[in-house]
PDB file of N, CA and C in Angstrom:
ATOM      1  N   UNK A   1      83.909  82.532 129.852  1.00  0.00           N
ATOM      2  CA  UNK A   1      85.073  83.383 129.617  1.00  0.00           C
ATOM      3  C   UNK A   1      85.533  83.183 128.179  1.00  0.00           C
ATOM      4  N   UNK A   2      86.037  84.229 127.128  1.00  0.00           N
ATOM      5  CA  UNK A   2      86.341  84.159 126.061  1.00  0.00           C
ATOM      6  C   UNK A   2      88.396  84.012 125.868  1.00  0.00           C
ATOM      7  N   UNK A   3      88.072  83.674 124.466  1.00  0.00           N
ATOM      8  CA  UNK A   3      89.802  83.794 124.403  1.00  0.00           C
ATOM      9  C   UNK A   3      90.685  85.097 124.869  1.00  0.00           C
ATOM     10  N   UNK A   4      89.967  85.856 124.412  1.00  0.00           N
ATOM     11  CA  UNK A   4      90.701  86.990 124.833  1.00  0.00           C
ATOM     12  C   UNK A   4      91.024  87.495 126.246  1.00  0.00           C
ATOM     13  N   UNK A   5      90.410  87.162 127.456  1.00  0.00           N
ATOM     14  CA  UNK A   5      89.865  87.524 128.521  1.00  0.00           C
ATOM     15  C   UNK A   5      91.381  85.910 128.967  1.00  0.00           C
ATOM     16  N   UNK A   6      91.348  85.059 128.308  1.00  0.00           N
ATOM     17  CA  UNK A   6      92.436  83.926 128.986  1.00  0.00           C
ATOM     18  C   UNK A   6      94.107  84.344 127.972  1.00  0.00           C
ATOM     19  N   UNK A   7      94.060  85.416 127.143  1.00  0.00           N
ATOM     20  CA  UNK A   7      95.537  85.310 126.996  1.00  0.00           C
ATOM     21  C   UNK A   7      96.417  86.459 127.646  1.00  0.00           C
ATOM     22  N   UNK A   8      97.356  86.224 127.950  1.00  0.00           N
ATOM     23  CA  UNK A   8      98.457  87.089 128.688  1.00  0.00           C
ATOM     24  C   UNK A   8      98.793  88.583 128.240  1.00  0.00           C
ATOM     25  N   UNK A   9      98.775  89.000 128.917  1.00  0.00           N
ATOM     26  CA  UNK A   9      99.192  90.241 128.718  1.00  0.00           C
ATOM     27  C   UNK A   9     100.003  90.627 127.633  1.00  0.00           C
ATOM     28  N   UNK A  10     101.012  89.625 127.914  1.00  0.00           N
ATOM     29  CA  UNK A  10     102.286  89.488 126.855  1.00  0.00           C
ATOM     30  C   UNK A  10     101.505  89.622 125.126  1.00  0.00           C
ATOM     31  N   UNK A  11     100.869  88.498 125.341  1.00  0.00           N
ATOM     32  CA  UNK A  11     100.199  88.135 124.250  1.00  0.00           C
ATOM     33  C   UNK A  11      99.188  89.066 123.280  1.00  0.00           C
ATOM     34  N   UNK A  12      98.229  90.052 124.364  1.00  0.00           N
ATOM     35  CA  UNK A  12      97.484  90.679 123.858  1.00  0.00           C
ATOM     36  C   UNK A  12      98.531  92.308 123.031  1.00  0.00           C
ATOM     37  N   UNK A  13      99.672  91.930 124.188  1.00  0.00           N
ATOM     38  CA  UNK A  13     100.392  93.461 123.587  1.00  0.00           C
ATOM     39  C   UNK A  13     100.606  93.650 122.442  1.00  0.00           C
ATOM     40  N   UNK A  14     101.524  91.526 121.955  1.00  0.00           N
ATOM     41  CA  UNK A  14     101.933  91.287 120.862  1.00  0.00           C
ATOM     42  C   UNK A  14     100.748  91.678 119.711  1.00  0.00           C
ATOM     43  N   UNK A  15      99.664  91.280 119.862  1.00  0.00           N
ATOM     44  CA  UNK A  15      98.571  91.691 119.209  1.00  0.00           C
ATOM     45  C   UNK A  15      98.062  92.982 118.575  1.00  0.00           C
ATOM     46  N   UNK A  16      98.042  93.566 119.754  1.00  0.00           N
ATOM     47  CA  UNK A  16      97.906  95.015 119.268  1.00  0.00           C
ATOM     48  C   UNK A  16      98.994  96.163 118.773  1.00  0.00           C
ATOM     49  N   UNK A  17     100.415  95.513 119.192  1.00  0.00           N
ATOM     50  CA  UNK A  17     100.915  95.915 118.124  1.00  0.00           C
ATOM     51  C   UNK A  17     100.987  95.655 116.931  1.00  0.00           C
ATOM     52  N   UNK A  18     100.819  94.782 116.190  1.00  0.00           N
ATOM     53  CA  UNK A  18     100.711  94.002 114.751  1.00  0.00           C
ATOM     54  C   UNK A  18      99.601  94.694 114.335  1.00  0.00           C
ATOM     55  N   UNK A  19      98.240  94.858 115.114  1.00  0.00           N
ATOM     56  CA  UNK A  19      97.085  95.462 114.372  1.00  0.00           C
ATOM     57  C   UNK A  19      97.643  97.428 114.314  1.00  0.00           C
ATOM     58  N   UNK A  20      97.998  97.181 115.069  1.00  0.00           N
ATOM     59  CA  UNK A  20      98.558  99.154 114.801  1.00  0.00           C
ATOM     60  C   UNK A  20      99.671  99.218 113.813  1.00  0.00           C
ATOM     61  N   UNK A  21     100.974  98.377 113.928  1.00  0.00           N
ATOM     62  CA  UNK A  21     101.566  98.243 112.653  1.00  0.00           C
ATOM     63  C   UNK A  21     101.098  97.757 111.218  1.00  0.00           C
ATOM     64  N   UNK A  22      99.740  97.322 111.450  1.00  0.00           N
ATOM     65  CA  UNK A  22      99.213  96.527 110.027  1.00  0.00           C
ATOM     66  C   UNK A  22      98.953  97.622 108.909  1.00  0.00           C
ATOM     67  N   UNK A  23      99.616  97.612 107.776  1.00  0.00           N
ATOM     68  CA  UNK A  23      99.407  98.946 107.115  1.00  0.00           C
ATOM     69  C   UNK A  23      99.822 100.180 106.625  1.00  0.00           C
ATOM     70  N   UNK A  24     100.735  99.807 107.865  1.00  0.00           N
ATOM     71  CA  UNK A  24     101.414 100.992 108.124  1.00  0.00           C
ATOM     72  C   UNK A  24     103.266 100.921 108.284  1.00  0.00           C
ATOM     73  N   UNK A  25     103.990 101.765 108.160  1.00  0.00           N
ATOM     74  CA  UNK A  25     105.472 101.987 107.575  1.00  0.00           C
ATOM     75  C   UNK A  25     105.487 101.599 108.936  1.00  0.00           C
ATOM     76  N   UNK A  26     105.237 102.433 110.178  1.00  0.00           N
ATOM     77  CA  UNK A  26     106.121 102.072 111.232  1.00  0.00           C
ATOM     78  C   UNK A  26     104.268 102.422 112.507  1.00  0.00           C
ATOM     79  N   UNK A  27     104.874 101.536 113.518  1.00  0.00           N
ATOM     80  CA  UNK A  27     103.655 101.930 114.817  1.00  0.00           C
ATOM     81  C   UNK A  27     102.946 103.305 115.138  1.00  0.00           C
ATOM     82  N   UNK A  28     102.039 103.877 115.177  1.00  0.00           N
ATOM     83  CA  UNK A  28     101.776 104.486 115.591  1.00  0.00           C
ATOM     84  C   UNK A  28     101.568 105.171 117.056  1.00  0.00           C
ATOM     85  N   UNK A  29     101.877 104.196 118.141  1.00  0.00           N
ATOM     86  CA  UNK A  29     102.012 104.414 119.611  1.00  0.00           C
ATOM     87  C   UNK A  29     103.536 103.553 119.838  1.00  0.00           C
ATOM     88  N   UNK A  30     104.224 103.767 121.153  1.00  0.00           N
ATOM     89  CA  UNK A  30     104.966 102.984 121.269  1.00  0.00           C
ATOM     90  C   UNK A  30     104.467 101.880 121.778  1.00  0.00           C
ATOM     91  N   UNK A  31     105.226 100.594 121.918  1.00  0.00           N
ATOM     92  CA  UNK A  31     104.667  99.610 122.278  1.00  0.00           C
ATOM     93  C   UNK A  31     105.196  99.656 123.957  1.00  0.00           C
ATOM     94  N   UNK A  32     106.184 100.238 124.136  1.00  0.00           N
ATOM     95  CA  UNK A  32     106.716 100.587 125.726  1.00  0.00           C
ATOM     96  C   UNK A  32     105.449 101.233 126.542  1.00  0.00           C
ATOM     97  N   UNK A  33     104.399 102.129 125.396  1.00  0.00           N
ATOM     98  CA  UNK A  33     103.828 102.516 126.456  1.00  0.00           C
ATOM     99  C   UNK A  33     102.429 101.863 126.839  1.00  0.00           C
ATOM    100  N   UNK A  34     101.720 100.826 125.530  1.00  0.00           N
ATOM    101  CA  UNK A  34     100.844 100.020 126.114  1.00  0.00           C
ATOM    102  C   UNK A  34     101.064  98.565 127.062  1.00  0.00           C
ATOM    103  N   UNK A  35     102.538  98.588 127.409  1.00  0.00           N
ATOM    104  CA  UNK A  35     102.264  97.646 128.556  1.00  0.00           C
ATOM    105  C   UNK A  35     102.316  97.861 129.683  1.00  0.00           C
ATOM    106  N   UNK A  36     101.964  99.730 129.869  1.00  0.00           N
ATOM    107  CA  UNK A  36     101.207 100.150 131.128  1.00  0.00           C
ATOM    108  C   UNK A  36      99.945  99.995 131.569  1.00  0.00           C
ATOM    109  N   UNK A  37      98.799  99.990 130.045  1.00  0.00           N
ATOM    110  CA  UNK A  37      97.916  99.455 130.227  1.00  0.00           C
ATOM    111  C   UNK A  37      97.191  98.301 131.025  1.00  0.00           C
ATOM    112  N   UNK A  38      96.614  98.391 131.641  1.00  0.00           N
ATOM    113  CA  UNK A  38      95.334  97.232 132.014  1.00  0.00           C
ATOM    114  C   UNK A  38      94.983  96.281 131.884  1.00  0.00           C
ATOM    115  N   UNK A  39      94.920  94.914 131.648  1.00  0.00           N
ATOM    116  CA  UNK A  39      94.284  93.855 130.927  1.00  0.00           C
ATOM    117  C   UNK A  39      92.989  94.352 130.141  1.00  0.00           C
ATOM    118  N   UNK A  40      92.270  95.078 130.746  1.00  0.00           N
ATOM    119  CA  UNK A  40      90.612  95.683 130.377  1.00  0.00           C
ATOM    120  C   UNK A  40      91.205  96.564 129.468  1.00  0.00           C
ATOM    121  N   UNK A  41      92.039  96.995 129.183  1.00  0.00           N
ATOM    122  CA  UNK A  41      92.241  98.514 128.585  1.00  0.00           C
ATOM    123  C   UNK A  41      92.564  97.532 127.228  1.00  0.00           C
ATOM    124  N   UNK A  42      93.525  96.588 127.663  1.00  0.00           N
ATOM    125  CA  UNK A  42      94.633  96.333 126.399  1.00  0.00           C
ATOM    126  C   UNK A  42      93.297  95.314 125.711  1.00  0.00           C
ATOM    127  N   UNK A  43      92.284  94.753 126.116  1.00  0.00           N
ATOM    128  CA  UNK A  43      91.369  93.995 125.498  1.00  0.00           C
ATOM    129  C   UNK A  43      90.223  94.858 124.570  1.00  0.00           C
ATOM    130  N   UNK A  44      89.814  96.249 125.417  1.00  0.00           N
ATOM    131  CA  UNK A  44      89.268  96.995 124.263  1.00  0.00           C
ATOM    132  C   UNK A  44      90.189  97.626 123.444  1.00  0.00           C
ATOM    133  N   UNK A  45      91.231  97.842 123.535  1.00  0.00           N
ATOM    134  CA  UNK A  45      92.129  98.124 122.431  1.00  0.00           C
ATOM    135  C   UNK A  45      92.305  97.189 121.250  1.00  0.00           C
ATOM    136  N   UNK A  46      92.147  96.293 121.728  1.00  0.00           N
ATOM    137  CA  UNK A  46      92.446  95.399 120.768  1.00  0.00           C
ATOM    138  C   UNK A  46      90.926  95.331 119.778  1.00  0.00           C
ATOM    139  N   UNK A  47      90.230  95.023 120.575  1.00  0.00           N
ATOM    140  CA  UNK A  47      88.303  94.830 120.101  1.00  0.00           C
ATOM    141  C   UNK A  47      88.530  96.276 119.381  1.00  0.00           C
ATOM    142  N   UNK A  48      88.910  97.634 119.900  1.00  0.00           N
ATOM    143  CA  UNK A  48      88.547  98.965 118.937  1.00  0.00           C
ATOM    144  C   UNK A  48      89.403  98.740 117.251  1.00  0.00           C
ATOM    145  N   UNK A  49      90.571  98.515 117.239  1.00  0.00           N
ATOM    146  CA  UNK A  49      91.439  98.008 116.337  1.00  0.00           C
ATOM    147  C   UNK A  49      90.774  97.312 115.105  1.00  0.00           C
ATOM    148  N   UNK A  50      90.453  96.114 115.926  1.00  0.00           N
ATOM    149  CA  UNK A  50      89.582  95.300 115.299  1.00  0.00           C
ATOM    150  C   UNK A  50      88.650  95.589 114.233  1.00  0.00           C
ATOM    151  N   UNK A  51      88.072  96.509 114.988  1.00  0.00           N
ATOM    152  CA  UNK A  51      86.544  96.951 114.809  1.00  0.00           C
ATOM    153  C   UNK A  51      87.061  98.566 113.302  1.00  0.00           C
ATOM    154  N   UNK A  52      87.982  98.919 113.621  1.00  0.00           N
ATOM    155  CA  UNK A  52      88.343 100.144 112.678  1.00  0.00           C
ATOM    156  C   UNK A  52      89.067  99.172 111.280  1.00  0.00           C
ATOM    157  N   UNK A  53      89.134  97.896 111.171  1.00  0.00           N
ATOM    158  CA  UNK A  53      89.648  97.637 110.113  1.00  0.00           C
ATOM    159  C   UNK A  53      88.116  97.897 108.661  1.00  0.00           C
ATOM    160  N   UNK A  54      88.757  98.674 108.234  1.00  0.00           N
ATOM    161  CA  UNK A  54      87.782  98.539 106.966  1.00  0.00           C
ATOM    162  C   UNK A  54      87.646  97.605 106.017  1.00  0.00           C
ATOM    163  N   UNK A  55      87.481  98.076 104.577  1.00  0.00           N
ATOM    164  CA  UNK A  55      87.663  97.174 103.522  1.00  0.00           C
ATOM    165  C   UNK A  55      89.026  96.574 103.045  1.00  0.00           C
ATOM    166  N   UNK A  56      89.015  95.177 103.462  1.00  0.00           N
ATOM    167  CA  UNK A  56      90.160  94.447 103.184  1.00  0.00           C
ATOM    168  C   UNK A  56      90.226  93.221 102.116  1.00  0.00           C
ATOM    169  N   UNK A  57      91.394  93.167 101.259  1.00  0.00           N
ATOM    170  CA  UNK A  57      91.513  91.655 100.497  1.00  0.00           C
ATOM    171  C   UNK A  57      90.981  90.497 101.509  1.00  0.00           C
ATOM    172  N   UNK A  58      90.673  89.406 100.278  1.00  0.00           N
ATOM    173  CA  UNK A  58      91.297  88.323 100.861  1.00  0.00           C
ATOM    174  C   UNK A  58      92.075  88.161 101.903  1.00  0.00           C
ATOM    175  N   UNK A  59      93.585  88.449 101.026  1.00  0.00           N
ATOM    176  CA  UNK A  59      94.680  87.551 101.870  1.00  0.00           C
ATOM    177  C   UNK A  59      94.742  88.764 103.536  1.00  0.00           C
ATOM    178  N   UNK A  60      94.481  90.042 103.339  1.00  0.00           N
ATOM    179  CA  UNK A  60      94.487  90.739 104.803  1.00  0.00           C
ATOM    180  C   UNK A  60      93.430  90.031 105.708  1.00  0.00           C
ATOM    181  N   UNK A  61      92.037  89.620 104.622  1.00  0.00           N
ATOM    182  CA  UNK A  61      91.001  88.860 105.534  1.00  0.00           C
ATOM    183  C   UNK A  61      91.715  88.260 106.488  1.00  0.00           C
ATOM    184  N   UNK A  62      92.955  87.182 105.985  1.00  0.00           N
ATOM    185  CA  UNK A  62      93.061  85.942 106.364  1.00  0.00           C
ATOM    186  C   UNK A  62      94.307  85.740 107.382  1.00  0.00           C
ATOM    187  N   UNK A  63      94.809  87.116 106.566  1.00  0.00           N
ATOM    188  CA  UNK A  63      95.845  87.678 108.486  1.00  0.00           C
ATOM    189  C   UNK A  63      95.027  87.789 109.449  1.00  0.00           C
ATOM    190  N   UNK A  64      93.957  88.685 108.995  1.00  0.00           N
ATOM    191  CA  UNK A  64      93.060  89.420 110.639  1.00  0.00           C
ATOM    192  C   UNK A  64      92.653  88.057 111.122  1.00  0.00           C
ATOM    193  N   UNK A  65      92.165  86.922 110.891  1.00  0.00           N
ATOM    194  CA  UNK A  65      91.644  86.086 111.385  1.00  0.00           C
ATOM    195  C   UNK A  65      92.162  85.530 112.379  1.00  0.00           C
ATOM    196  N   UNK A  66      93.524  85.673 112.545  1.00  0.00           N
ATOM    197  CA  UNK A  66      94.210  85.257 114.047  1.00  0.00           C
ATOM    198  C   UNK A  66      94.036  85.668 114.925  1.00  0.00           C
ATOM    199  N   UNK A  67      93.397  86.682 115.003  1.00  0.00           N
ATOM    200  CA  UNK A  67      93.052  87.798 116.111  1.00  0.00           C
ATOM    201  C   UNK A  67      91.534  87.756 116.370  1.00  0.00           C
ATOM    202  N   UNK A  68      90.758  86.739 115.814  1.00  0.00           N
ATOM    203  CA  UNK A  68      89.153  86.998 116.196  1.00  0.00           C
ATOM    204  C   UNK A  68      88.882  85.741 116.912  1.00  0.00           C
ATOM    205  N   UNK A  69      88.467  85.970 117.908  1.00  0.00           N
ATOM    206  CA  UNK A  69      87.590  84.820 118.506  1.00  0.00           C
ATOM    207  C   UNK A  69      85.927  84.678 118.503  1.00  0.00           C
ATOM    208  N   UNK A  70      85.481  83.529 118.612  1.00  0.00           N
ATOM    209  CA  UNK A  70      84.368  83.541 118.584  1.00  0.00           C
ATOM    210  C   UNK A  70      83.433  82.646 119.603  1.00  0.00           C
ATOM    211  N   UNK A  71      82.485  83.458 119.947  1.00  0.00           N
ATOM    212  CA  UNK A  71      81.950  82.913 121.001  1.00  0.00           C
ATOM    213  C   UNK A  71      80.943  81.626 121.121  1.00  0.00           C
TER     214      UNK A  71
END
């Protein structure tokens, strides 16, 4: 089982909002409405997020890094 798959719901929400606010003036979804989501839903959300960050500094490198686990 990976990190992501053992943190809370709570936790992953907190997550994916920060990666949807990263960048950006204000969220692009509400955050009221992804904690209707799924555990499965809110984990590829997070992995798609992830995965759409493009070319970043350094120091953004070194934000995103809180958010990657490795297997």
């Amino acid at each position: 089982m990976d990190h992501e798959n053992k943190q809370t719901k709570e936790e992953l929400l907190a997550d994916i909002e920060k990666l949807i606010a990263y960048g950006r003036e204000e969220p692009t979804i509400s955050p009221d409405l992804l904690a209707y989501l799924e555990m499965a839903d809110l984990i590829n959300t997070k992995a798609k997020l992830l995965e759409r960050v493009g070319k970043l500094s350094e120091e953004d490198k070194e934000w995103l890094e809180q958010f990657k686990t490795y297997k």
